[in-house]
PDB file of N, CA and C in Angstrom:
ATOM      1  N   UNK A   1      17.324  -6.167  10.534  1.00  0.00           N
ATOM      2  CA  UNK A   1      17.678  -4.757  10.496  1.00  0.00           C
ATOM      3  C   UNK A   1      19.131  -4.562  10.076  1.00  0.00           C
ATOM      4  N   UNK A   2      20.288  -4.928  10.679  1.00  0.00           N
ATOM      5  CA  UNK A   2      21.620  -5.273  10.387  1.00  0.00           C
ATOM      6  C   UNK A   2      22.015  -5.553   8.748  1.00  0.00           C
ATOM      7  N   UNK A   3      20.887  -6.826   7.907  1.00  0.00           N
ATOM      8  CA  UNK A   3      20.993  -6.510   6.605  1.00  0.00           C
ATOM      9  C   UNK A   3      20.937  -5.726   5.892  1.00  0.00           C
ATOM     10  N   UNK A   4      19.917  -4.699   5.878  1.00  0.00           N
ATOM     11  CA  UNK A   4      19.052  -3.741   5.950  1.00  0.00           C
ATOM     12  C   UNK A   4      20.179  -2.207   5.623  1.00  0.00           C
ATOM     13  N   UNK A   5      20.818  -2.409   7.133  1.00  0.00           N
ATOM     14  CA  UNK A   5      21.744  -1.342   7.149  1.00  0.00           C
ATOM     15  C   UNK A   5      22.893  -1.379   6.135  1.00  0.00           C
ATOM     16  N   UNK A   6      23.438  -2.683   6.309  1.00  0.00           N
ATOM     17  CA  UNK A   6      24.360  -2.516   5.432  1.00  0.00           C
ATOM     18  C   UNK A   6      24.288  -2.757   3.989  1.00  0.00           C
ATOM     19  N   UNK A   7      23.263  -3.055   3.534  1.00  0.00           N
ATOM     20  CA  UNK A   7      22.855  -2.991   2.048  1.00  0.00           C
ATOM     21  C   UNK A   7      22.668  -1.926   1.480  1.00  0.00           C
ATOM     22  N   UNK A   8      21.819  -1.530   2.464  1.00  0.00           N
ATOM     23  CA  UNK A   8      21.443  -0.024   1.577  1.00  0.00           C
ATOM     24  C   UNK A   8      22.377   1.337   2.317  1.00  0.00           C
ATOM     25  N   UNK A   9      22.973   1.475   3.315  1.00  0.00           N
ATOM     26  CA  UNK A   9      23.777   2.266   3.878  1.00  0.00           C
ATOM     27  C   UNK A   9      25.267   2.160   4.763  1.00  0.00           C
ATOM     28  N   UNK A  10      25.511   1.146   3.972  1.00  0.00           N
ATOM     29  CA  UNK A  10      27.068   0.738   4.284  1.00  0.00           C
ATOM     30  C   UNK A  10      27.633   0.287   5.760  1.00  0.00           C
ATOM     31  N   UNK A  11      26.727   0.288   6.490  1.00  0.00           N
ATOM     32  CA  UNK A  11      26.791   0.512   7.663  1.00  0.00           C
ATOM     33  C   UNK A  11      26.868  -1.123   8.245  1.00  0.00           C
ATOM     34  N   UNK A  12      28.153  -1.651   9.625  1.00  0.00           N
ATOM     35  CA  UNK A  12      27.522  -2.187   9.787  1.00  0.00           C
ATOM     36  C   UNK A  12      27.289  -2.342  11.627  1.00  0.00           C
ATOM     37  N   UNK A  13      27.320  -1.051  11.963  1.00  0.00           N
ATOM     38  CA  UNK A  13      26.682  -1.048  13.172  1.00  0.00           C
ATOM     39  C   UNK A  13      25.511   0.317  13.111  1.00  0.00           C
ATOM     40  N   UNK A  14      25.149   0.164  14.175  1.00  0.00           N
ATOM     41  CA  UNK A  14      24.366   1.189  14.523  1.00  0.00           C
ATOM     42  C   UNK A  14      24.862   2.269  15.487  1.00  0.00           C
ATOM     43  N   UNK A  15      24.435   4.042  15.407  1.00  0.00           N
ATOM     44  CA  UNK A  15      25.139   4.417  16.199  1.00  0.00           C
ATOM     45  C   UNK A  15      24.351   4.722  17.467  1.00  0.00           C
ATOM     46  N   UNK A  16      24.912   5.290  18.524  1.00  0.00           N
ATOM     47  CA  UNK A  16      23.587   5.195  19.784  1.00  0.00           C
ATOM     48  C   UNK A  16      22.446   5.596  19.656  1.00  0.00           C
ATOM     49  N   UNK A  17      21.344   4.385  20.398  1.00  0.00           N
ATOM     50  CA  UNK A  17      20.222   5.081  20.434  1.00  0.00           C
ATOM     51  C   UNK A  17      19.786   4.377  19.030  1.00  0.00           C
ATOM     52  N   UNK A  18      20.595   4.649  18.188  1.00  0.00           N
ATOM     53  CA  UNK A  18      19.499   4.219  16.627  1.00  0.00           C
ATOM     54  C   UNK A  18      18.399   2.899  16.884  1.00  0.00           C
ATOM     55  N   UNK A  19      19.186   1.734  17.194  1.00  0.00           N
ATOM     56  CA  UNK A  19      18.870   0.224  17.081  1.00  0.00           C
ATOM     57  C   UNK A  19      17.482   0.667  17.891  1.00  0.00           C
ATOM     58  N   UNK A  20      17.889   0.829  19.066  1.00  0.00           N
ATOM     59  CA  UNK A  20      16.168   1.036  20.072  1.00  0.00           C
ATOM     60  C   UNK A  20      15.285   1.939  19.365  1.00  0.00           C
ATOM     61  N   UNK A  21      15.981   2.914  18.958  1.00  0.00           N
ATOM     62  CA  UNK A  21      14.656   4.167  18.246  1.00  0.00           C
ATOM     63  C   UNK A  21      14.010   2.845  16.838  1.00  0.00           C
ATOM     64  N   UNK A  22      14.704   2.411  16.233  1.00  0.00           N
ATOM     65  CA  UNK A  22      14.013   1.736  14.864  1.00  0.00           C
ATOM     66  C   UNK A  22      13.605   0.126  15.546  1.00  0.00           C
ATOM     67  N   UNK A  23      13.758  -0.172  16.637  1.00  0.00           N
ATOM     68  CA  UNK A  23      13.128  -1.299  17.450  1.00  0.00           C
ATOM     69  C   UNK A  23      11.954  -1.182  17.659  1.00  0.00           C
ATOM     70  N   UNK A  24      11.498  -0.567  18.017  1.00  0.00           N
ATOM     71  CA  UNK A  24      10.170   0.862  18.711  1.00  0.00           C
ATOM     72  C   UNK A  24       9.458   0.519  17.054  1.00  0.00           C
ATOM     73  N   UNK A  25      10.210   1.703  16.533  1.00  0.00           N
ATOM     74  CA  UNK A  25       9.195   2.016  15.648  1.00  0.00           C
ATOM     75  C   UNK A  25       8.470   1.200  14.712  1.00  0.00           C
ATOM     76  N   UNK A  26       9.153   0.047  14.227  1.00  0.00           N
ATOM     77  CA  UNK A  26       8.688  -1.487  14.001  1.00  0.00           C
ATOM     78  C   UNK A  26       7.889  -2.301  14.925  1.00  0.00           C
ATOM     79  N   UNK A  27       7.889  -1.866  16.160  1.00  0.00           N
ATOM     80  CA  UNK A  27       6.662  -2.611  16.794  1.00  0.00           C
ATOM     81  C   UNK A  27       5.999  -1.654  17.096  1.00  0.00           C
ATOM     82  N   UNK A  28       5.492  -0.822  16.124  1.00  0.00           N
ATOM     83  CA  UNK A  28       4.227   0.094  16.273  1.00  0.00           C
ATOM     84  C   UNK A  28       4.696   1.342  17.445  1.00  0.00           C
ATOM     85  N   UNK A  29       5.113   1.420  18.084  1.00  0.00           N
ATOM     86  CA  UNK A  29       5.092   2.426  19.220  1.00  0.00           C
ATOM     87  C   UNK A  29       5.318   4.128  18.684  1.00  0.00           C
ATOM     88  N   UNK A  30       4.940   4.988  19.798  1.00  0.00           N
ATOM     89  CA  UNK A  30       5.059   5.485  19.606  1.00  0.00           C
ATOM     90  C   UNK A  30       6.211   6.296  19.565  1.00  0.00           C
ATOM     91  N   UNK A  31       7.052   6.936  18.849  1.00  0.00           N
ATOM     92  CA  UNK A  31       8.385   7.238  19.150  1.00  0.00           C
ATOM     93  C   UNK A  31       9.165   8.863  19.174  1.00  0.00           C
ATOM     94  N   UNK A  32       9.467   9.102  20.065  1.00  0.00           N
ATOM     95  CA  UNK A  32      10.001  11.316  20.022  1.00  0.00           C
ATOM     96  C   UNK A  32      11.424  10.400  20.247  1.00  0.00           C
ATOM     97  N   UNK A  33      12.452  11.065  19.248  1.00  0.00           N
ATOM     98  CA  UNK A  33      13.931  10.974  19.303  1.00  0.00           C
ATOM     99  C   UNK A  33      14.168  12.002  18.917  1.00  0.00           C
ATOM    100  N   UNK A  34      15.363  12.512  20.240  1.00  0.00           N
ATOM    101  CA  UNK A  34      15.887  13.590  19.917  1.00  0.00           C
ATOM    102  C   UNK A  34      17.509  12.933  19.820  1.00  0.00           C
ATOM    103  N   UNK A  35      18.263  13.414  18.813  1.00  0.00           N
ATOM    104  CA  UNK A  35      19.458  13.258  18.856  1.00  0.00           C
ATOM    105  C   UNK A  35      20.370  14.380  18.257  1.00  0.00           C
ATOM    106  N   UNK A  36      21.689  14.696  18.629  1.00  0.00           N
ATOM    107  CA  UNK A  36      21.917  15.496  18.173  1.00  0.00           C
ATOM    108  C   UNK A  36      22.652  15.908  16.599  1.00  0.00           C
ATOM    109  N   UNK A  37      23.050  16.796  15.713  1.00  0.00           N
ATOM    110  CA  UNK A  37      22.835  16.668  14.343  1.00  0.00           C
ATOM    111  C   UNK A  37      24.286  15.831  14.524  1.00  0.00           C
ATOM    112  N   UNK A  38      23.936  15.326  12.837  1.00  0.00           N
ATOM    113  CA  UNK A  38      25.184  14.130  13.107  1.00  0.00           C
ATOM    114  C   UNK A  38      24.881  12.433  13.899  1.00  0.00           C
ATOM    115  N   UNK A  39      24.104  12.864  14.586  1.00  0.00           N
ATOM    116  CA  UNK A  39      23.274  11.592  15.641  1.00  0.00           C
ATOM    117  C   UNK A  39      22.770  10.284  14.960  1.00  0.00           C
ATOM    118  N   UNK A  40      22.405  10.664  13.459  1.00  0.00           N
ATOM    119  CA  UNK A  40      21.885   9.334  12.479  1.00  0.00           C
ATOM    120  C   UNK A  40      19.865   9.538  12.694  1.00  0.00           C
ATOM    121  N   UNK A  41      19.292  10.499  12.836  1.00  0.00           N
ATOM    122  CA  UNK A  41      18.036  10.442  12.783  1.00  0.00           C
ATOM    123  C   UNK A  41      17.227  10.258  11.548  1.00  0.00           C
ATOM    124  N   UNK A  42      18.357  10.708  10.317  1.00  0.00           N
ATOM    125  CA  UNK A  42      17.320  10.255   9.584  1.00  0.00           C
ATOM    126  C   UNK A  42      17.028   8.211   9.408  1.00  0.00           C
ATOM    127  N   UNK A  43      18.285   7.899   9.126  1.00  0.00           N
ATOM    128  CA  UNK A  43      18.489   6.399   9.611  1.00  0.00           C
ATOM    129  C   UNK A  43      17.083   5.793  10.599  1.00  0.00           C
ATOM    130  N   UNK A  44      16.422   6.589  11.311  1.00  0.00           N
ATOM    131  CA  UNK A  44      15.893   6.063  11.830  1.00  0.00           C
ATOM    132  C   UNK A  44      14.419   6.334  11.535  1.00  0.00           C
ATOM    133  N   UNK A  45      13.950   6.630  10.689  1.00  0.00           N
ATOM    134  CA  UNK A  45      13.043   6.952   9.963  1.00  0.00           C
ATOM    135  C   UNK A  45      13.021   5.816   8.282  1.00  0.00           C
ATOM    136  N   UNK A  46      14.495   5.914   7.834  1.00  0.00           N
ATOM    137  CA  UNK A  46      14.692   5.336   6.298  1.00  0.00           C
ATOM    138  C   UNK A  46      14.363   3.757   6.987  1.00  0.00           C
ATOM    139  N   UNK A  47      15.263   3.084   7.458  1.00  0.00           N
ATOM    140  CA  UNK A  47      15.433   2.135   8.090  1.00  0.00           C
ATOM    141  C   UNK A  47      14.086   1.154   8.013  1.00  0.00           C
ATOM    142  N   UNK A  48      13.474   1.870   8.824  1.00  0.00           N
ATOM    143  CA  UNK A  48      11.585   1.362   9.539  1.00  0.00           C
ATOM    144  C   UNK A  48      10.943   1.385   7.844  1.00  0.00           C
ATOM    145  N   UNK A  49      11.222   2.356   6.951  1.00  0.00           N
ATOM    146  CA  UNK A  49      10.377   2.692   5.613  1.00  0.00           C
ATOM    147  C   UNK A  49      10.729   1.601   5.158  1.00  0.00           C
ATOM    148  N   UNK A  50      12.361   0.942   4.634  1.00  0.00           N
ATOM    149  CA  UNK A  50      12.291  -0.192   3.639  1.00  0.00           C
ATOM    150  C   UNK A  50      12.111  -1.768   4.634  1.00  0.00           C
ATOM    151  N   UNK A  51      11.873  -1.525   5.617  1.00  0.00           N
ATOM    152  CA  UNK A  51      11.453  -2.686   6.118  1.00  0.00           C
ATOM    153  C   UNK A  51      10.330  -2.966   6.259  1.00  0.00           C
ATOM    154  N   UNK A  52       9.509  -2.165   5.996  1.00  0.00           N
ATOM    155  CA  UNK A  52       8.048  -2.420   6.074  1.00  0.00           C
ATOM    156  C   UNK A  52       7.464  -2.343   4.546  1.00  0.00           C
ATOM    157  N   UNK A  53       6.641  -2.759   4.000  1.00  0.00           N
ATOM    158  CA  UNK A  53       6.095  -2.633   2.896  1.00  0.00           C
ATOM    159  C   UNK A  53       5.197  -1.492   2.328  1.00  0.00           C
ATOM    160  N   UNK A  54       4.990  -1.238   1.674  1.00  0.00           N
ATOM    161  CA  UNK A  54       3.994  -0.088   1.415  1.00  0.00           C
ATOM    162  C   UNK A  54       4.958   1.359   1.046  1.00  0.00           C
ATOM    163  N   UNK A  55       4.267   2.355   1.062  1.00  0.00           N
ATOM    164  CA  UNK A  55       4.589   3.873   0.986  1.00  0.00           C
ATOM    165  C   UNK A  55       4.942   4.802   2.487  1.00  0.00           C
ATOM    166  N   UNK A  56       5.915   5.336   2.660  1.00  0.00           N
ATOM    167  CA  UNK A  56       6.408   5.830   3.880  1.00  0.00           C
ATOM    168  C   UNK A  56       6.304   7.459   3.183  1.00  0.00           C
ATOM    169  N   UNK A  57       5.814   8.208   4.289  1.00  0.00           N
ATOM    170  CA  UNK A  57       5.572   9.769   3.968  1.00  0.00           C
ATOM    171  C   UNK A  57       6.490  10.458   5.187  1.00  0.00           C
ATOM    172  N   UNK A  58       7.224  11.382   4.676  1.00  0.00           N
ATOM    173  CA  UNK A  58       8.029  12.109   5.801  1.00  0.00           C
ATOM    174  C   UNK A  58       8.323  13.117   5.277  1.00  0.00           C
ATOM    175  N   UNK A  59       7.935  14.260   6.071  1.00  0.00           N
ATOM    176  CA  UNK A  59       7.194  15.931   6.569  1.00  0.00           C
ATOM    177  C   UNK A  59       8.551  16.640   6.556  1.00  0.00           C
ATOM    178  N   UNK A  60       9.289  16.898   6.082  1.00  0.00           N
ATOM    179  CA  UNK A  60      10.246  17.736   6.229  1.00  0.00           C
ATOM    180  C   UNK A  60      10.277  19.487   5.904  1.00  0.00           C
ATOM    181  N   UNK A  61      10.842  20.100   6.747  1.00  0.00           N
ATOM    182  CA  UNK A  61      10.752  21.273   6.097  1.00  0.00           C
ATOM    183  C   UNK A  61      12.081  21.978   5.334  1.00  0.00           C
ATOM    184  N   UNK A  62      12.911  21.047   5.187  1.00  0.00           N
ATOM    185  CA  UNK A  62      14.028  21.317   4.640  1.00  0.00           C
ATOM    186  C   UNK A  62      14.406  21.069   3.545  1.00  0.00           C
ATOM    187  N   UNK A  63      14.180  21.728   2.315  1.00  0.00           N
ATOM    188  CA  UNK A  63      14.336  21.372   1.100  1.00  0.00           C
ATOM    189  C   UNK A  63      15.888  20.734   0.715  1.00  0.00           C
ATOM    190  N   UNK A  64      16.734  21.372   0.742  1.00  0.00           N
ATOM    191  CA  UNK A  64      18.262  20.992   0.892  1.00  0.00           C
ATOM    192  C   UNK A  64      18.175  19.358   1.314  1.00  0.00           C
ATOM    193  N   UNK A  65      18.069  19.504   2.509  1.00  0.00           N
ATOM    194  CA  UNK A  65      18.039  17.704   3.339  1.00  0.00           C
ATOM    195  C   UNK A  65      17.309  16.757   2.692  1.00  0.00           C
ATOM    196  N   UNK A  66      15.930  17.514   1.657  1.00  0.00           N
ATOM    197  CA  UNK A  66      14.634  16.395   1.370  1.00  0.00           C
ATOM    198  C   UNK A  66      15.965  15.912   0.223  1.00  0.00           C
ATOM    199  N   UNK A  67      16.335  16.822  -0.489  1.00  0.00           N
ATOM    200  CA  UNK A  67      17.257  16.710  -2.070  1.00  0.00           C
ATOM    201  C   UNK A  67      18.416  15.391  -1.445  1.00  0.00           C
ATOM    202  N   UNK A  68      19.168  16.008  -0.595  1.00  0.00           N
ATOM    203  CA  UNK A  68      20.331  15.015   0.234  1.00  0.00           C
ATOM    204  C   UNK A  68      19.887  13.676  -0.073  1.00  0.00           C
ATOM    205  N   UNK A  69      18.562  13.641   1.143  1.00  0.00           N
ATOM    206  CA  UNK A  69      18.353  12.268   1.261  1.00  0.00           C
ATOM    207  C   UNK A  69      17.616  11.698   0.304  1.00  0.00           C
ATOM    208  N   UNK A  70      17.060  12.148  -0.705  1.00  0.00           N
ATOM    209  CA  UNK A  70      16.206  11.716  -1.784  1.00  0.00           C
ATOM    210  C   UNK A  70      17.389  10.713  -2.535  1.00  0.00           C
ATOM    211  N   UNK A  71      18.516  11.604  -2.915  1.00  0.00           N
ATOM    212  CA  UNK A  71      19.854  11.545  -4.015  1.00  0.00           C
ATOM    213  C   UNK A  71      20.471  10.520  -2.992  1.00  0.00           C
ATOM    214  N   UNK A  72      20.757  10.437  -1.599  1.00  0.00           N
ATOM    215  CA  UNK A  72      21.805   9.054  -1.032  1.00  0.00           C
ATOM    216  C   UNK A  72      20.447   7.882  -1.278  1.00  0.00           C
ATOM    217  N   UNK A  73      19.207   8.366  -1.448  1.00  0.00           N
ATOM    218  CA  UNK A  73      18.766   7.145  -1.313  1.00  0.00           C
ATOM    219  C   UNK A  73      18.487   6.157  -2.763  1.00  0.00           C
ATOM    220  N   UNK A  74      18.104   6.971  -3.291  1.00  0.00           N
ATOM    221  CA  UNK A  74      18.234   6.563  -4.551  1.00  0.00           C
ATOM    222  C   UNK A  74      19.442   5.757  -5.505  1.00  0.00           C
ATOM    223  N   UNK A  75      20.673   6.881  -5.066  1.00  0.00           N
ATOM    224  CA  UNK A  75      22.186   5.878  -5.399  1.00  0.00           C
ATOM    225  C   UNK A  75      22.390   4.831  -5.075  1.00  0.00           C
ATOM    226  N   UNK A  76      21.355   4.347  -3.548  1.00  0.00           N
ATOM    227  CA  UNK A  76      21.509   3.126  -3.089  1.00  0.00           C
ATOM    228  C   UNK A  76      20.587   2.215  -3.462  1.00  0.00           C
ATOM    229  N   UNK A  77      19.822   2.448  -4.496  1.00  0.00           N
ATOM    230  CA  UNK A  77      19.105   1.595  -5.249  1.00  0.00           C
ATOM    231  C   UNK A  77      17.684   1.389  -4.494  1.00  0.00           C
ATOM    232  N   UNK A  78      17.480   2.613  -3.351  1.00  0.00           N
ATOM    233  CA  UNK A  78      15.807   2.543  -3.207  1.00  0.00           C
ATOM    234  C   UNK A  78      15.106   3.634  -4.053  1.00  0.00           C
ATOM    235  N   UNK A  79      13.693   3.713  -4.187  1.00  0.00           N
ATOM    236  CA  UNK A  79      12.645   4.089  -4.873  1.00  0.00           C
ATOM    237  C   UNK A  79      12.731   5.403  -3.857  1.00  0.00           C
ATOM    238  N   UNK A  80      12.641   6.484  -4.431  1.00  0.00           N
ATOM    239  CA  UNK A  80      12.485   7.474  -3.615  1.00  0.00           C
ATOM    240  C   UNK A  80      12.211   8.808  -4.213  1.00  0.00           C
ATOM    241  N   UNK A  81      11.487   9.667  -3.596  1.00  0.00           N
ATOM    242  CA  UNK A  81      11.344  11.057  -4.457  1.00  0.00           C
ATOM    243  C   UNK A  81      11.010  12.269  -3.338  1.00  0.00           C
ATOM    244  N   UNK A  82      10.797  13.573  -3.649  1.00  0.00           N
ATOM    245  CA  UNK A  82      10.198  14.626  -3.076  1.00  0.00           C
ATOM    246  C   UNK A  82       9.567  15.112  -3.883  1.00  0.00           C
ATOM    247  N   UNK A  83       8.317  16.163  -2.598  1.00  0.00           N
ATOM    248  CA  UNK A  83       7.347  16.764  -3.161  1.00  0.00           C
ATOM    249  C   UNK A  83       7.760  17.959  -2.286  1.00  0.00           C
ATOM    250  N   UNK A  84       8.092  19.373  -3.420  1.00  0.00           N
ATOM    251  CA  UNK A  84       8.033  20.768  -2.628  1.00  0.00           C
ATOM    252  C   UNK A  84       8.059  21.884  -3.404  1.00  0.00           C
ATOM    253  N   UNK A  85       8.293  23.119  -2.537  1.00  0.00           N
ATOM    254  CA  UNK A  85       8.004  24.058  -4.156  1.00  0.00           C
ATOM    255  C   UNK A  85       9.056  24.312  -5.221  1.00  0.00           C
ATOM    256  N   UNK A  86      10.201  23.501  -4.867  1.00  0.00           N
ATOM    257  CA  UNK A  86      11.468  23.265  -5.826  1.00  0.00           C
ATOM    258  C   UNK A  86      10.935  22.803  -7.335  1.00  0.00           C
ATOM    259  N   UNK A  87       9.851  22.273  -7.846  1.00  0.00           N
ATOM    260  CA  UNK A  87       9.256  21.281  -8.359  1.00  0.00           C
ATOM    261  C   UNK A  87       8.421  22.411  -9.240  1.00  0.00           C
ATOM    262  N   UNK A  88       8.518  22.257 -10.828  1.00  0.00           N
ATOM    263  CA  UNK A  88       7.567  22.739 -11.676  1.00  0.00           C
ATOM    264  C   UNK A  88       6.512  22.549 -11.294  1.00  0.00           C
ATOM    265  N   UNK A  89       5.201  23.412 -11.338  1.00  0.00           N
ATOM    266  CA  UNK A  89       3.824  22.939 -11.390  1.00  0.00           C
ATOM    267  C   UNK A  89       3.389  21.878 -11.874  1.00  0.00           C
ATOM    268  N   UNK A  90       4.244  21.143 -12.987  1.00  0.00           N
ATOM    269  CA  UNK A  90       3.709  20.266 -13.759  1.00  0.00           C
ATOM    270  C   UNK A  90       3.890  19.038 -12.994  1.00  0.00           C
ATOM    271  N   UNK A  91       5.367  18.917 -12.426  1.00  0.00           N
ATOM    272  CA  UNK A  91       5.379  17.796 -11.927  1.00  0.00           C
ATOM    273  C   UNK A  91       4.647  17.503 -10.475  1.00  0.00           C
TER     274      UNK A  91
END
């Protein structure tokens, strides 16, 4: 996880709470984190996605934030996109 962080998000600690919330969520459990803004929640969602293989789907209702984190994630050289009504019909 520690590689993880700091490869793709410069990071090389975790801030509270993160390490256990993305501990959890890698061994399957079920997980409610509340933290407050600023807290690192999305981190704990991205984190669990490139460590696991496959396609990760996450529900946001915030167009602004989907754009944010689409654009930091991407600069950091992961695969990433959104789907919302920002988006031509076509695409």
């Amino acid at each position: 996880m520690h590689d993880l962080l700091r490869k793709y998000f410069g990071f090389t600690s975790f801030r509270p709470f993160q390490e256990d919330i993305i501990r959890d969520t890698l061994a399957g459990k079920d997980v409610f984190a509340l933290l407050p803004t600023g807290g690192g929640k999305s981190l704990c969602f991205q984190l669990p996605a490139l460590a696991r293989p496959g396609l990760t789907v996450v529900v946001s209702p915030l167009i602004a934030l989907q754009k944010d984190q689409v654009d930091a994630l991407q600069a950091a050289g992961v695969e990433a996109t959104f789907l919302n009504s920002s988006l031509p019909p076509g695409e």
